[in-house]
N, C-alpha and C. Protein backbone atom coordinates (compact mmCIF):
# COMPACT_ATOMS: atom_id res chain seq x y z
N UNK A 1 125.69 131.26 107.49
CA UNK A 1 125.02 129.98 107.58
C UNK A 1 125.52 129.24 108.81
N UNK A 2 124.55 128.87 109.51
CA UNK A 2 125.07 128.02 110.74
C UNK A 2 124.87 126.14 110.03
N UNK A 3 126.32 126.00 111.40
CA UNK A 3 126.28 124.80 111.35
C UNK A 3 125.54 124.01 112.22
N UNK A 4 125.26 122.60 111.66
CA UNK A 4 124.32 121.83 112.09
C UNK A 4 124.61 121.74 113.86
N UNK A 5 125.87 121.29 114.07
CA UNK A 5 126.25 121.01 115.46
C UNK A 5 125.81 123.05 116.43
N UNK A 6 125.87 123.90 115.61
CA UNK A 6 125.83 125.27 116.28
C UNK A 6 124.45 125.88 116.63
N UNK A 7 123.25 124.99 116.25
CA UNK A 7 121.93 125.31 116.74
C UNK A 7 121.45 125.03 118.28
N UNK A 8 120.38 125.49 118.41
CA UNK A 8 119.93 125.51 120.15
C UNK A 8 118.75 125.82 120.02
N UNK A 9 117.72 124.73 120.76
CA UNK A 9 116.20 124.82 120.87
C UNK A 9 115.84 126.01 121.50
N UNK A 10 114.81 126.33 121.00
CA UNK A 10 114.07 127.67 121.51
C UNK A 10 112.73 127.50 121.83
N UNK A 11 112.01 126.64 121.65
CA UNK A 11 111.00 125.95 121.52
C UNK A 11 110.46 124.52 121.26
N UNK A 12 109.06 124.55 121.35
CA UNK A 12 108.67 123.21 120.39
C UNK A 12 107.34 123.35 119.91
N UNK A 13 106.90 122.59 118.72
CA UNK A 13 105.61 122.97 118.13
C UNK A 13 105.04 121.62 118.21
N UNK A 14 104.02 121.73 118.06
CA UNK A 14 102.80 120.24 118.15
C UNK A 14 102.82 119.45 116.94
N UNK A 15 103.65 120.03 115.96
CA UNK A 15 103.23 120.06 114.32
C UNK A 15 104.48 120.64 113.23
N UNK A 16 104.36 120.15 112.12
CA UNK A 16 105.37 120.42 111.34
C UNK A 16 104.57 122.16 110.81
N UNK A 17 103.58 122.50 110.80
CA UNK A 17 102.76 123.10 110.31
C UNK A 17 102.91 124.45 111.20
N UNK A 18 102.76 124.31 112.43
CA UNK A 18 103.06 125.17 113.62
C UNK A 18 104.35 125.77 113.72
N UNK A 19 105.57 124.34 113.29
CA UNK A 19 106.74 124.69 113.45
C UNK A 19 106.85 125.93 112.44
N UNK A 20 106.76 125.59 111.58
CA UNK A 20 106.53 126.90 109.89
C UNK A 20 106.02 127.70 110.44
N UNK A 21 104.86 128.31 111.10
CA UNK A 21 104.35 129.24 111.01
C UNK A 21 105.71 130.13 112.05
N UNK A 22 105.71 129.04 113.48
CA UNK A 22 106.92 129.54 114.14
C UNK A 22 107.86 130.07 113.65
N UNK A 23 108.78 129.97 112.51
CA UNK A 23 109.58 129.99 111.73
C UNK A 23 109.95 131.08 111.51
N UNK A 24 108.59 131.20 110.62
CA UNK A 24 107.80 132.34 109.99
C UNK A 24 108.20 133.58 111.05
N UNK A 25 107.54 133.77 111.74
CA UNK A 25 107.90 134.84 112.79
C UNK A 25 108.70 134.91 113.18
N UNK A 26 109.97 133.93 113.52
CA UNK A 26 111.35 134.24 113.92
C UNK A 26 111.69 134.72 113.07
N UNK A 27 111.69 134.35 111.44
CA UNK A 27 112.18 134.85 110.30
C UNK A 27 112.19 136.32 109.84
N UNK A 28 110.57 136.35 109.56
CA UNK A 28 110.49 137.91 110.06
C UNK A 28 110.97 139.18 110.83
N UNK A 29 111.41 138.76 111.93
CA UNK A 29 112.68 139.07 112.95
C UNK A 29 114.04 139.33 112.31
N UNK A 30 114.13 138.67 111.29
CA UNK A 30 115.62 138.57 111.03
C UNK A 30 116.35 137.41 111.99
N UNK A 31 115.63 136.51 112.51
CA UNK A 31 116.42 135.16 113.44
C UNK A 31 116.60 134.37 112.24
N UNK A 32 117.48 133.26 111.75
CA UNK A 32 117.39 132.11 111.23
C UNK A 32 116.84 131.47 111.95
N UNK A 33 116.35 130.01 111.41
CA UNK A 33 115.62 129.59 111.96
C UNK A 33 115.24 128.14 111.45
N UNK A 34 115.16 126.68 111.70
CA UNK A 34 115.24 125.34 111.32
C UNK A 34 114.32 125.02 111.97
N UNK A 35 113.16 124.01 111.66
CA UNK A 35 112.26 123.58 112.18
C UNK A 35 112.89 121.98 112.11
N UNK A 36 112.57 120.97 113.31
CA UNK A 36 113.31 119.89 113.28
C UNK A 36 112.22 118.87 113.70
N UNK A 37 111.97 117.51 113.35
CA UNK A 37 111.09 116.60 114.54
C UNK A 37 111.67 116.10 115.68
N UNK A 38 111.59 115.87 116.35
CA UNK A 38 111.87 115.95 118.04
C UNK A 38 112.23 114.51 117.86
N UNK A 39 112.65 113.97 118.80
CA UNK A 39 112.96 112.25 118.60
C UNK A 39 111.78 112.03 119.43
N UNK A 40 111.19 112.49 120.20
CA UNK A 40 109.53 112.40 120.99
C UNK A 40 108.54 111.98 120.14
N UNK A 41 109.34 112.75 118.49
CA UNK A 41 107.83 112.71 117.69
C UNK A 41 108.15 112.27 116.21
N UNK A 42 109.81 111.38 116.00
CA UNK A 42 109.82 110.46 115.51
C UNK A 42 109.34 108.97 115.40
N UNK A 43 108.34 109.13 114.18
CA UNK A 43 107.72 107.47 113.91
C UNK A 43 106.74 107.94 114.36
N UNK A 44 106.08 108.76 114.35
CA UNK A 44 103.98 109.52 114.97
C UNK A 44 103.78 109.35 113.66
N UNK A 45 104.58 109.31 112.41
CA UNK A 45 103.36 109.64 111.42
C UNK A 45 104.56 108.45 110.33
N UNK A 46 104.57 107.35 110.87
CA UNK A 46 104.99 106.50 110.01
C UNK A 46 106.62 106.90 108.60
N UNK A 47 107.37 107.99 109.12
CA UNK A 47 108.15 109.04 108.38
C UNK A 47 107.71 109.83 107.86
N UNK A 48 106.37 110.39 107.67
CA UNK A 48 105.40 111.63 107.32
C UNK A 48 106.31 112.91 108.43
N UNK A 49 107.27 114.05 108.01
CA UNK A 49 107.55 114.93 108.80
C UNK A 49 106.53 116.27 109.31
N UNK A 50 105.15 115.34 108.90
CA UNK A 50 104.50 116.44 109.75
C UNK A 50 103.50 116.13 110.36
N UNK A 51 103.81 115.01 111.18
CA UNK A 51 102.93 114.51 112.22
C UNK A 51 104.22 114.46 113.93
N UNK A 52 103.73 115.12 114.79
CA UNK A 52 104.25 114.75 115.43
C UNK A 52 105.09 116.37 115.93
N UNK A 53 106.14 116.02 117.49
CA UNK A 53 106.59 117.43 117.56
C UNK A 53 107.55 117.44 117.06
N UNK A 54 108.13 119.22 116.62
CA UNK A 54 109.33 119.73 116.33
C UNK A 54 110.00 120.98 117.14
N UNK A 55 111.43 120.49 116.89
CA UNK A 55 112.22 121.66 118.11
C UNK A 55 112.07 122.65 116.55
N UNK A 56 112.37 124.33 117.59
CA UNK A 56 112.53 125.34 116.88
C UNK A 56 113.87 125.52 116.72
N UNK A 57 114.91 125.49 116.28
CA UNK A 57 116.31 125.57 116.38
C UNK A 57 116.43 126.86 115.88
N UNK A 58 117.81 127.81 116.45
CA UNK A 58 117.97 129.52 116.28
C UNK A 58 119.74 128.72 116.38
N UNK A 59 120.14 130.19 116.27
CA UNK A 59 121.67 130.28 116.93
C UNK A 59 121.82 130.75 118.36
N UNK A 60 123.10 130.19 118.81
CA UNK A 60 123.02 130.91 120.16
C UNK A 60 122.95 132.23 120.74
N UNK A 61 123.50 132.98 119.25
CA UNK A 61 123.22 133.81 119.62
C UNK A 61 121.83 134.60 119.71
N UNK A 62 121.17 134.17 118.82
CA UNK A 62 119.81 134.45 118.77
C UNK A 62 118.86 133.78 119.80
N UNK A 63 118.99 133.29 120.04
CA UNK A 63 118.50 132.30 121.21
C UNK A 63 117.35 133.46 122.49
N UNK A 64 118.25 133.87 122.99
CA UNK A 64 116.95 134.54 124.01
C UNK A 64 116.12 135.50 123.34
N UNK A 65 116.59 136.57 121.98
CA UNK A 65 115.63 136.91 121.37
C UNK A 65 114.48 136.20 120.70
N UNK A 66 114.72 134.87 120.19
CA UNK A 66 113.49 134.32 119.74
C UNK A 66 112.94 133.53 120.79
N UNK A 67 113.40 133.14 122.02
CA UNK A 67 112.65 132.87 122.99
C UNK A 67 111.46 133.85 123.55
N UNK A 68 112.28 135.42 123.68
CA UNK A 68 111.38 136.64 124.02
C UNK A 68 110.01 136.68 122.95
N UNK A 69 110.52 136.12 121.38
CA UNK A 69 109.62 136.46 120.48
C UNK A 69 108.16 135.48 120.41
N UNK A 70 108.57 134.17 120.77
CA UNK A 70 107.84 133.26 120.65
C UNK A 70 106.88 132.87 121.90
N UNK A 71 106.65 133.61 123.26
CA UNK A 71 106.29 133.85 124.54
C UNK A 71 104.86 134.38 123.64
């Protein structure tokens, strides 16, 4: 289990909905994987977490593989 401070963006999605599906396919991979709202796209949907963007968060080490995956 990673810690909160040990994640690293790999992406970003338009959507809480997108972020999941993103997820989804890192997961599949065998990447962990946290879908987050962006502070860009905090308060778009009044605290609704699925309006608005989200970072894809991995580990570092996983990091350029789910970058490669998500291209």
């Amino acid at each position: 289990m990673l810690r909160p401070g040990n994640w690293v963006v790999v992406g970003v999605a338009r959507s809480e909905p997108e972020a999941e599906l993103l997820c989804s396919v890192l997961r599949g991979a065998g990447i962990e994987c946290l879908p987050r709202l962006t502070n860009s796209g905090a308060g778009a949907g009044d605290g609704l977490g699925t309006v608005g963007a989200h970072d894809i968060l991995v580990s570092p080490a996983d990091a350029q593989e789910a970058r490669d995956l998500l291209r």
